[in-house]
Protein backbone atom coordinates (compact mmCIF):
# COMPACT_ATOMS: atom_id res chain seq x y z
CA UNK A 1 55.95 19.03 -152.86
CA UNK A 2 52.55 20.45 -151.97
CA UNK A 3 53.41 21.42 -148.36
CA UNK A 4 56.84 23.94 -149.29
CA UNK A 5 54.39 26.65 -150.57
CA UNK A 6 52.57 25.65 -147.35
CA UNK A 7 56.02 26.58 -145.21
CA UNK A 8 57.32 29.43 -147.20
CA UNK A 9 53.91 30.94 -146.27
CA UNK A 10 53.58 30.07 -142.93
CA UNK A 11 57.23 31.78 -142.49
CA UNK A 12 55.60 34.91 -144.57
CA UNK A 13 52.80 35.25 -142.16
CA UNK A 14 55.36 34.93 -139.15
CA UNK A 15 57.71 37.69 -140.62
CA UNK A 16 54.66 39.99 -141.62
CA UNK A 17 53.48 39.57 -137.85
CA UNK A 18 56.72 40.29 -136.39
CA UNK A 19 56.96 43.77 -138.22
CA UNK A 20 53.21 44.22 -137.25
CA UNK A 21 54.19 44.32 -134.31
CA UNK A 22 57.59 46.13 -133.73
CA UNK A 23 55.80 48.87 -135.77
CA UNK A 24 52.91 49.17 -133.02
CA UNK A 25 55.71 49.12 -130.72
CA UNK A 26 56.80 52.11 -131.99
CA UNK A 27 53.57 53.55 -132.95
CA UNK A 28 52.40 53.28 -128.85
CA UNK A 29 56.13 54.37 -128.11
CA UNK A 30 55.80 57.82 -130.15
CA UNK A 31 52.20 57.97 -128.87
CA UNK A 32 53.38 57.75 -125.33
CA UNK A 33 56.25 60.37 -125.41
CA UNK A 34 53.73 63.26 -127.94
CA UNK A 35 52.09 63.03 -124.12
CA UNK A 36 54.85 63.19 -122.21
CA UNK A 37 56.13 66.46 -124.06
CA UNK A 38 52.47 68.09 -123.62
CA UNK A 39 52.44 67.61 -120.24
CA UNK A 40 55.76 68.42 -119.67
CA UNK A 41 56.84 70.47 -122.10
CA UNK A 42 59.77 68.58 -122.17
CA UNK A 43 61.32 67.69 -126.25
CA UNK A 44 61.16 63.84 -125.90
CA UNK A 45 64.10 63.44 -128.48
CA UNK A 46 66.54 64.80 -125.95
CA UNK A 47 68.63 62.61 -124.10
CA UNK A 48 67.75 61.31 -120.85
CA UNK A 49 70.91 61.70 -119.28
CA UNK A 50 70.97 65.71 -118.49
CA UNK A 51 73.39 67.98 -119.95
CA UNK A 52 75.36 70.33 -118.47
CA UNK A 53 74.41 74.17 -118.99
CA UNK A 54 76.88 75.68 -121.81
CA UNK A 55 79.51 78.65 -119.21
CA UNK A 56 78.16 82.15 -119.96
CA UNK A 57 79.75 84.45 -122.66
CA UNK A 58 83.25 85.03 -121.68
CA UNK A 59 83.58 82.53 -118.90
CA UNK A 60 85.49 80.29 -118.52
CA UNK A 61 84.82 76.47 -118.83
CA UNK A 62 85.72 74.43 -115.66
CA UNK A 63 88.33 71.92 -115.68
CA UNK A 64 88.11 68.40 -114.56
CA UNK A 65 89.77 69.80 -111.06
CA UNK A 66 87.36 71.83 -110.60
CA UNK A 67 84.92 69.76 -111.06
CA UNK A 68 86.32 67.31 -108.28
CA UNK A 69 86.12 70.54 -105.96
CA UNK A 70 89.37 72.17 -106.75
CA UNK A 71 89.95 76.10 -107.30
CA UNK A 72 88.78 77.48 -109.89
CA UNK A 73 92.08 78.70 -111.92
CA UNK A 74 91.90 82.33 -113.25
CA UNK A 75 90.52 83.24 -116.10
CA UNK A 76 93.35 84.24 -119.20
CA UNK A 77 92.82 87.37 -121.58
CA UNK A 78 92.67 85.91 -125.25
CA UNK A 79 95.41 88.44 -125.78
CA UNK A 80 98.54 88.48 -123.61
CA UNK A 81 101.39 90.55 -123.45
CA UNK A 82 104.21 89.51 -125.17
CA UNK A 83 107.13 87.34 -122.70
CA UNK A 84 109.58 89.03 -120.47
CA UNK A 85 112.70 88.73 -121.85
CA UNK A 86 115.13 86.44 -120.16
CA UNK A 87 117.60 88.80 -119.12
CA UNK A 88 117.14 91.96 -118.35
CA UNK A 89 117.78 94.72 -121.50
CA UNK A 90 121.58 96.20 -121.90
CA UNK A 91 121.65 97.56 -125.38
CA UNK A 92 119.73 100.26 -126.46
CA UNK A 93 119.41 100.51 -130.08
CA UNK A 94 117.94 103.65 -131.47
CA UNK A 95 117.99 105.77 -134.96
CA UNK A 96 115.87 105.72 -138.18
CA UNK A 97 113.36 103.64 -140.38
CA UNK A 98 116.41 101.35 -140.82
CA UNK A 99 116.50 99.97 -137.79
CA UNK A 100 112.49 99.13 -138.01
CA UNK A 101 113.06 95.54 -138.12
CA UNK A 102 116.39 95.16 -135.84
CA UNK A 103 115.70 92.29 -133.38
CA UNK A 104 119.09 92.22 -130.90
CA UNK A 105 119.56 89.86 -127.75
CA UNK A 106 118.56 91.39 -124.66
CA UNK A 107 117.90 95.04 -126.35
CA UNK A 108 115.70 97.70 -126.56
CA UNK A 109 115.13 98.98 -130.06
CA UNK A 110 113.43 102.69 -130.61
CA UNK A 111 112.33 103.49 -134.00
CA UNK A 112 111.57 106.89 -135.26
CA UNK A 113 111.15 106.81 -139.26
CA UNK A 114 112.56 109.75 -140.54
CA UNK A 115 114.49 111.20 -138.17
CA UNK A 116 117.79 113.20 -138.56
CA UNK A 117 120.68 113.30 -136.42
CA UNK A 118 119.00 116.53 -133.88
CA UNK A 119 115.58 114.46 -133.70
CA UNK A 120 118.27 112.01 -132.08
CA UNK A 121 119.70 113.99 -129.91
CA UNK A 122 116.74 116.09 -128.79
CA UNK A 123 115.08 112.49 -128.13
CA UNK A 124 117.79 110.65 -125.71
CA UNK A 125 117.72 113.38 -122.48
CA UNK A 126 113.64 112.37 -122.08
CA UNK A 127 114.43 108.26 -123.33
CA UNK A 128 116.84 107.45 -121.34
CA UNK A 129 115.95 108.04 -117.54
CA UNK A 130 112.73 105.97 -118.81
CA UNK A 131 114.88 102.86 -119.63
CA UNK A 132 115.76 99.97 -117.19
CA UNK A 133 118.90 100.79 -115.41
CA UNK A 134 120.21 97.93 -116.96
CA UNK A 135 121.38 99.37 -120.04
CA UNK A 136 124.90 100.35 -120.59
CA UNK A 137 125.48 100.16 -123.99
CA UNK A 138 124.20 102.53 -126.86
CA UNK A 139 123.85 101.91 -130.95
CA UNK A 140 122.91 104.78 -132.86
CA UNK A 141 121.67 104.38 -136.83
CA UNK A 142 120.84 107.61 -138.50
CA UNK A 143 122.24 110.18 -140.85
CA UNK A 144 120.75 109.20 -143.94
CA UNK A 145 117.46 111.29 -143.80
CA UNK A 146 120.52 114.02 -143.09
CA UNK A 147 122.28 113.65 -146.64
CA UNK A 148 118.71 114.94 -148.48
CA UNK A 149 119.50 118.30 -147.41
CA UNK A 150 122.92 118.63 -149.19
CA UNK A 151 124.58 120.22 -146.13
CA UNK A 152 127.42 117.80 -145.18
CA UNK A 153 129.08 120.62 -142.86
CA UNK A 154 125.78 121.35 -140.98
CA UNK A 155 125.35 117.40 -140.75
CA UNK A 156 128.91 116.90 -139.16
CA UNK A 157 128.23 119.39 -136.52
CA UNK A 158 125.40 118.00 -135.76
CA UNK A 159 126.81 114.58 -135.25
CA UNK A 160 129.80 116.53 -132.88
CA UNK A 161 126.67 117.47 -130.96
CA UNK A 162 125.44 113.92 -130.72
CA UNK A 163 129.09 112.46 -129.96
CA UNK A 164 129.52 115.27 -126.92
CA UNK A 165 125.82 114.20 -125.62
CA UNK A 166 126.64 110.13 -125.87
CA UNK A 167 130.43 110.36 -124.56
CA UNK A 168 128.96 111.98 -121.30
CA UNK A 169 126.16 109.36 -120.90
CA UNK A 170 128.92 107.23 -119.43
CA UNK A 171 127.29 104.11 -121.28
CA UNK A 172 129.49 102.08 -124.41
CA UNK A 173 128.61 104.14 -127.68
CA UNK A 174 128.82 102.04 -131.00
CA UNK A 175 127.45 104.19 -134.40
CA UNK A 176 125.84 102.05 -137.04
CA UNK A 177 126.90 103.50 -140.02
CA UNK A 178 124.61 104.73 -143.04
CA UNK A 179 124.05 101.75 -145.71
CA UNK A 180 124.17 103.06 -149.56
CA UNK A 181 121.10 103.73 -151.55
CA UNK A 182 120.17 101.84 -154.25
CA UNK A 183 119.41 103.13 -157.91
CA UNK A 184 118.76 106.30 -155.79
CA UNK A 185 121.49 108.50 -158.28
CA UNK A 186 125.08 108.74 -158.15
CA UNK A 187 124.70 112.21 -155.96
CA UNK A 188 122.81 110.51 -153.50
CA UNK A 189 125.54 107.42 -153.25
CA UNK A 190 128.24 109.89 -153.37
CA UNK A 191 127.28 112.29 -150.26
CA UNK A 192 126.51 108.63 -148.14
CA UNK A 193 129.93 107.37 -148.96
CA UNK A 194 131.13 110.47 -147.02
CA UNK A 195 129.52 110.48 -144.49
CA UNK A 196 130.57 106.67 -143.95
CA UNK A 197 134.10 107.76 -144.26
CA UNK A 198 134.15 110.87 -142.42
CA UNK A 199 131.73 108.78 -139.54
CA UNK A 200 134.73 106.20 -139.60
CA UNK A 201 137.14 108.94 -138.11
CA UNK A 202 135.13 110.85 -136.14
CA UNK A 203 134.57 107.62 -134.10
CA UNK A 204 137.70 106.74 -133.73
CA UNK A 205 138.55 110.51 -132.16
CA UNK A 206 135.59 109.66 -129.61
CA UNK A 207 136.49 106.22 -128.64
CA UNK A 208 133.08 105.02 -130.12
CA UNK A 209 132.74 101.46 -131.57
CA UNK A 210 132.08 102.05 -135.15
CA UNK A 211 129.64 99.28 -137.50
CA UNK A 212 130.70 99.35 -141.04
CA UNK A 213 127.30 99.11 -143.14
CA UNK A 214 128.57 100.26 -146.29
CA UNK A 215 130.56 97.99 -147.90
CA UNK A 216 128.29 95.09 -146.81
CA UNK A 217 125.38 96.39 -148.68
CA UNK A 218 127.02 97.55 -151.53
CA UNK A 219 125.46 96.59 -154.86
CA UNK A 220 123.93 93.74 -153.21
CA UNK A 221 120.02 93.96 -154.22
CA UNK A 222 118.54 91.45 -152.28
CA UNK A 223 118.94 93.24 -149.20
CA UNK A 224 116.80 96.31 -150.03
CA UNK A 225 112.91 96.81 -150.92
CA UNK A 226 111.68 97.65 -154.15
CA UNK A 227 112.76 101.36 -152.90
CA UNK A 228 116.13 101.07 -153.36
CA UNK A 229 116.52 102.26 -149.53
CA UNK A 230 115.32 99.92 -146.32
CA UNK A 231 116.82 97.06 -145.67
CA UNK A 232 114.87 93.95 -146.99
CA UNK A 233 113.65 90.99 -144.68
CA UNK A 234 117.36 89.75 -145.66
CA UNK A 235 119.21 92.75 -145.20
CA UNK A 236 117.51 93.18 -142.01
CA UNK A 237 119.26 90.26 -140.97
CA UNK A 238 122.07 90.84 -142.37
CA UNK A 239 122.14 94.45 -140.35
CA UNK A 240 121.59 92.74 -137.28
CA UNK A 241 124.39 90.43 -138.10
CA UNK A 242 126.86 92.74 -138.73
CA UNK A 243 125.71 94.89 -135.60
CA UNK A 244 125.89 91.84 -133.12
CA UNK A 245 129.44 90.80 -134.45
CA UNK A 246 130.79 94.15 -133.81
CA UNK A 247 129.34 94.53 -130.76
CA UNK A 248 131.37 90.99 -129.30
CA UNK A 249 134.53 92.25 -131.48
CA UNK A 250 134.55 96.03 -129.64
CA UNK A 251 136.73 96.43 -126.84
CA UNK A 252 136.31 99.84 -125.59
CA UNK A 253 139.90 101.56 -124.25
């Protein structure tokens, strides 16, 4: 019984010595690499295997291929254009804040908020020699800037004016008409629902593809902003809708 005190401390002694000595291991270990780093200058915690440098600001890191001795690819601007479209543009699509938010297949869409039916006109001789040659077909939004000015004759003749310009473009004409305001007063309402009507025949005398806005949007508020006057995120789509269906249904004469 005498001699298992006698083990348990010979084991003690054995354990205390190993840890003796793994910590002067480590003690001659940390002694021998404070040297090393005042002599070299070198931070002994690093990593023996070297690492490579970090690529300068605005360069770009090499791939694996280049690596193994392949060409270097060229470098990519964190902002690129926007894609090419597939096909090359043959609608041009151009009027008022209304058609802000118009996305149409293979078309270019011009967008000046506020305009009236002359800022139209006087726009197109300069816009069009700047488009691709590709386009052949025209959709014109606007006229609903014009009814604030409570001069339907002056807006009519104005529109003739456009109608002349467009016919002798040569190009398919299609006029979006003007969608109705919204809690905007019955005067306001009114003076569009003319112009809608009167836009309706003066197409047909031209031989211009005409899109009927009106009734679509009637007293339907979830396709308008809080101002009672551009097309919501829905109606947006819903403008485009109606635009692209008439567009396949036209058959110009």
């Amino acid at each position: 019984v005498a001699c298992i005190p006698l083990c348990i401390q010979k084991t003690e002694n054995q354990l205390r010595h190993c840890l003796v000595s793994r910590t002067s291991n480590r003690r001659i270990k940390l002694l021998r690499d404070a040297v090393t780093e005042r002599c070299t200058g070198r931070d002994p915690s690093q990593s023996v295997r070297p690492r490579k440098r970090p690529p300068a600001t605005g360069a770009v890191p090499r791939t694996a291929a280049e690596e193994r001795g392949g060409s270097a690819a060229t470098p990519v601007e964190s902002h690129n254009p926007p894609p090419l479209p597939l096909f090359a543009p043959t609608t041009l699509i151009i009027g008022d804040s209304i058609t802000r938010n118009i996305r149409y297949f293979n078309a270019v869409t011009r967008c000046f908020p506020g305009a009236k039916v002359m800022d139209i006109l006087q726009k197109l001789p300069d816009l069009l020699p700047s488009l691709p040659s590709t386009i052949t077909r025209i959709i014109v939004h606007v006229g609903t800037n014009d009814t604030t000015l409570q001069q339907s004759e002056v807006t009519k003749l104005d529109f003739l004016d456009l109608f002349v310009y467009l016919k002798n473009t040569g190009k398919t004409v299609l006029i979006s008409g003007p969608i109705p305001t919204l809690s905007r007063g019955s005067s306001r309402f009114s003076r569009i629902l003319s112009l809608n009507t009167w836009l309706q025949s003066a197409c047909c005398k031209f031989r211009f593809g005409f899109i009927d806005n009106f009734n679509l949007f009637w007293n339907r508020p979830s396709f308008y902003r809080p101002d009672g006057l551009h097309p919501s995120s829905l109606g947006a789509n819903i403008l485009t809708a109606n635009i692209q269906h008439t567009v396949h249904c036209f058959k110009e004469d």
